[in-house]
C-alpha atoms as a PDB file:
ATOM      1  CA  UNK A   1      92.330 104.203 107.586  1.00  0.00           C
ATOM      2  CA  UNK A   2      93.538 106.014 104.364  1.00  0.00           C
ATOM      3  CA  UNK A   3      91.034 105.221 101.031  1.00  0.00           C
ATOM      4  CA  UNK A   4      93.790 103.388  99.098  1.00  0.00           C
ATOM      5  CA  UNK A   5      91.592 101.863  96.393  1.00  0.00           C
ATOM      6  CA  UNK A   6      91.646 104.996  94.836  1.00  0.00           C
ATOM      7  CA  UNK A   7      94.986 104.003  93.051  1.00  0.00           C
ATOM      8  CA  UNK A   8      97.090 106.495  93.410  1.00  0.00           C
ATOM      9  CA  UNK A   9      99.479 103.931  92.712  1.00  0.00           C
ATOM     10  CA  UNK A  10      99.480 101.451  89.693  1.00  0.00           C
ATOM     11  CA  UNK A  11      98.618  98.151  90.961  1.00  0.00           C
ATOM     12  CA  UNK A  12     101.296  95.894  91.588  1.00  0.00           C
ATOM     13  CA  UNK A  13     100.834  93.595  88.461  1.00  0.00           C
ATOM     14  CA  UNK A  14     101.564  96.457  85.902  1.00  0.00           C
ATOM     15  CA  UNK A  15     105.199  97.292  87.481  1.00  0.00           C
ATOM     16  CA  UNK A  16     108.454  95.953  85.978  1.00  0.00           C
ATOM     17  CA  UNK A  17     110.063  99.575  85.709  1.00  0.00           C
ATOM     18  CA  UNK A  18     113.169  99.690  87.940  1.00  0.00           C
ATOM     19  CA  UNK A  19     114.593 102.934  89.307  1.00  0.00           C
ATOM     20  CA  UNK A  20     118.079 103.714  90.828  1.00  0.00           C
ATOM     21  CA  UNK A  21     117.421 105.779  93.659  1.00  0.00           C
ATOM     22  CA  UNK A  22     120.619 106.621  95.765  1.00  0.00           C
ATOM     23  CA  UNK A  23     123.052 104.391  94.177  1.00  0.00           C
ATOM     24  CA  UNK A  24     120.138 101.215  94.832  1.00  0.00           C
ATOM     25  CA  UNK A  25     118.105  99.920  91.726  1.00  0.00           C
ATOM     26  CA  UNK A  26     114.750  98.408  93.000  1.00  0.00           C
ATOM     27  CA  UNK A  27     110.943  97.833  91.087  1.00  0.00           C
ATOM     28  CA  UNK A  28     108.204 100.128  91.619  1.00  0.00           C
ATOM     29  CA  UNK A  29     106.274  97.515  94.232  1.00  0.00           C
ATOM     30  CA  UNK A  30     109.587  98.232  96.290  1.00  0.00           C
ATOM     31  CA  UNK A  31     108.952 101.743  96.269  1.00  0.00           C
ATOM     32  CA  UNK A  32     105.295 102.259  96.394  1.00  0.00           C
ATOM     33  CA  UNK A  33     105.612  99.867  99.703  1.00  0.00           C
ATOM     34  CA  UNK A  34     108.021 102.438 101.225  1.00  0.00           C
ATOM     35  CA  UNK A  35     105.642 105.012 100.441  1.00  0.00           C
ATOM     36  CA  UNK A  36     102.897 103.571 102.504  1.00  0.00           C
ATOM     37  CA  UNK A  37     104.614 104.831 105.358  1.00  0.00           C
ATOM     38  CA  UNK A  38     103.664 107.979 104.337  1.00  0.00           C
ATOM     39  CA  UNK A  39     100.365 107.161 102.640  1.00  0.00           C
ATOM     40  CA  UNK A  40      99.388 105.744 106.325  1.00  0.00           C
ATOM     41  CA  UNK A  41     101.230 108.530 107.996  1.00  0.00           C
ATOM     42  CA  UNK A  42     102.530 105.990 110.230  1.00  0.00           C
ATOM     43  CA  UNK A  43     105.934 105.605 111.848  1.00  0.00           C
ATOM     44  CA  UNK A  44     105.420 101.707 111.933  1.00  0.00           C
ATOM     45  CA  UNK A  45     103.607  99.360 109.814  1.00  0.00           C
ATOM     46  CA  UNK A  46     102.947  95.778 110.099  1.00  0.00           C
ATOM     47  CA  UNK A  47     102.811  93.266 107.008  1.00  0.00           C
ATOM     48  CA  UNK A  48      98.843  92.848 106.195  1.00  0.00           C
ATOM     49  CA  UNK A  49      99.091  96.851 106.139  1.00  0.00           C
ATOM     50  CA  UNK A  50     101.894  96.742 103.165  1.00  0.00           C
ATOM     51  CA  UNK A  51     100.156  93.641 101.683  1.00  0.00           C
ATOM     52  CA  UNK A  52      97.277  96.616 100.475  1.00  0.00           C
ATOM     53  CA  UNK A  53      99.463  97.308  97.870  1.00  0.00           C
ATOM     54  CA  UNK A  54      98.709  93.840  96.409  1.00  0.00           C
ATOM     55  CA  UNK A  55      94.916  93.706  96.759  1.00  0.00           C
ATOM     56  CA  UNK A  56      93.265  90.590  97.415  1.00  0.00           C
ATOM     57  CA  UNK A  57      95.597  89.045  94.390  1.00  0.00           C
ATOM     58  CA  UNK A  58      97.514  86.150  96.037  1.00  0.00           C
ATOM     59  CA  UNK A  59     100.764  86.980  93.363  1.00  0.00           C
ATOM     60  CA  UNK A  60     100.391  90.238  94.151  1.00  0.00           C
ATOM     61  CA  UNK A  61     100.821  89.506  98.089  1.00  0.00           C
ATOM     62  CA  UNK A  62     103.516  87.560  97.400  1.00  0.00           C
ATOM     63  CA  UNK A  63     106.020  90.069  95.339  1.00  0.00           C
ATOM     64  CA  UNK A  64     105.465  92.901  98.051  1.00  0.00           C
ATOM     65  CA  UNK A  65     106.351  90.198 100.417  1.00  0.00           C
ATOM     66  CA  UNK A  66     109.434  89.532  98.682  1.00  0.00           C
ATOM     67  CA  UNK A  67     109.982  93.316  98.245  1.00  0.00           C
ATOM     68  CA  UNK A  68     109.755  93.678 102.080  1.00  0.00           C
ATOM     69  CA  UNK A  69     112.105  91.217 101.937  1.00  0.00           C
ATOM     70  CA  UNK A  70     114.754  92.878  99.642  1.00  0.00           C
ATOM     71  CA  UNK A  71     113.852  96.366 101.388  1.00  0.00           C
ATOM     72  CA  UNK A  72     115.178  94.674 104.817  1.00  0.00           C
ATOM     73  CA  UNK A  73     118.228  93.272 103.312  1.00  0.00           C
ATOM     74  CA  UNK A  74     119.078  96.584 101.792  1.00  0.00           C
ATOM     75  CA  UNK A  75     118.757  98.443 104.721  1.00  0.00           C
ATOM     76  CA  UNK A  76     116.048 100.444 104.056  1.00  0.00           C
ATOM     77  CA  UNK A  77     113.031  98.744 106.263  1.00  0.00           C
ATOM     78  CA  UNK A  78     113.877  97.298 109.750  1.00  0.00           C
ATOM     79  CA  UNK A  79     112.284  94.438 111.540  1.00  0.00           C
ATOM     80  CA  UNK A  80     110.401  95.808 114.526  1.00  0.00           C
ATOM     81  CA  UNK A  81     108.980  92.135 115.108  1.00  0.00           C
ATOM     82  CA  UNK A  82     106.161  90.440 115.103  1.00  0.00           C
ATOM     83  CA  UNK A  83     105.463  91.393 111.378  1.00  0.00           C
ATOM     84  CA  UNK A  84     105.958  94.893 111.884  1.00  0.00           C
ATOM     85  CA  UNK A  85     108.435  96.900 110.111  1.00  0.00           C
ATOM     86  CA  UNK A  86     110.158 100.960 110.185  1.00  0.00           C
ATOM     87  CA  UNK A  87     111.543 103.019 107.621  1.00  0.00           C
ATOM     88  CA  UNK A  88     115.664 103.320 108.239  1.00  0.00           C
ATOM     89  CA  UNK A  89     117.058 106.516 107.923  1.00  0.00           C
ATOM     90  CA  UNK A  90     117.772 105.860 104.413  1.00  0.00           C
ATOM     91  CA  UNK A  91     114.193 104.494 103.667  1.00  0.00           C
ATOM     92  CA  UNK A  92     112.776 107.986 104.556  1.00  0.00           C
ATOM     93  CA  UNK A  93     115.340 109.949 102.317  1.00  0.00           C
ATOM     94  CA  UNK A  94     114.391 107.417  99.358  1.00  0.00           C
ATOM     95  CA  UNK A  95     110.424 108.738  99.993  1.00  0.00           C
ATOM     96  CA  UNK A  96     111.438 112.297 100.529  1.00  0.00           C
ATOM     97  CA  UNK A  97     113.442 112.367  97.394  1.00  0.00           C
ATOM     98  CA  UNK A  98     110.590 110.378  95.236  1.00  0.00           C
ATOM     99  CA  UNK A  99     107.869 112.799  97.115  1.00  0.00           C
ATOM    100  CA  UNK A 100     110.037 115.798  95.930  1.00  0.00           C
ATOM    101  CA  UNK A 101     110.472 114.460  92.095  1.00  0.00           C
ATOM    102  CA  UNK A 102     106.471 114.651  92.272  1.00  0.00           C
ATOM    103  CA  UNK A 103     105.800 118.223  93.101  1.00  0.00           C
END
């Protein structure tokens, strides 16, 4: 299991930037939760994975719930069931293009 306390990431609470990334404006929590695909190095995550970008913080839980949500509905996460969810095609070029920015 990858060491994510280390906060790579700003926590959850501090993020109200937005960012259009292909044509789609969405907050930081929405992006740092499609990153944990990568973070995990997993193909497939399930919710209580993505809910470690909240911490323990019950607000915190909830808005990268609601980001999952708005990820779905955009087409950039699919529903595998059973609380697990995929990057779509489009997710992983959002992540490649953030991971490139970085470097």
């Amino acid at each position: 299991m990858p060491d994510i306390s280390s906060r790579r990431y700003p926590s959850c609470a501090a993020l109200l930037i937005r960012w259009n990334v292909f044509g789609c404006f969405m907050d930081s929590i929405s992006l740092i939760v499609l990153n944990m695909f990568s973070v995990w190095g997993k193909e497939v995550l399930d919710l209580h994975e993505l809910f470690e970008v909240g911490g323990n913080d019950p607000e915190q839980r909830t808005a990268v719930f609601d980001a999952v949500e708005g990820l779905v509905s955009q087409g950039l996460l699919n529903e595998e069931g059973n609380d697990f969810y995929s990057l779509t095609e489009r997710g992983r070029k959002i992540v490649e293009e953030k991971v490139d920015r970085t470097d």
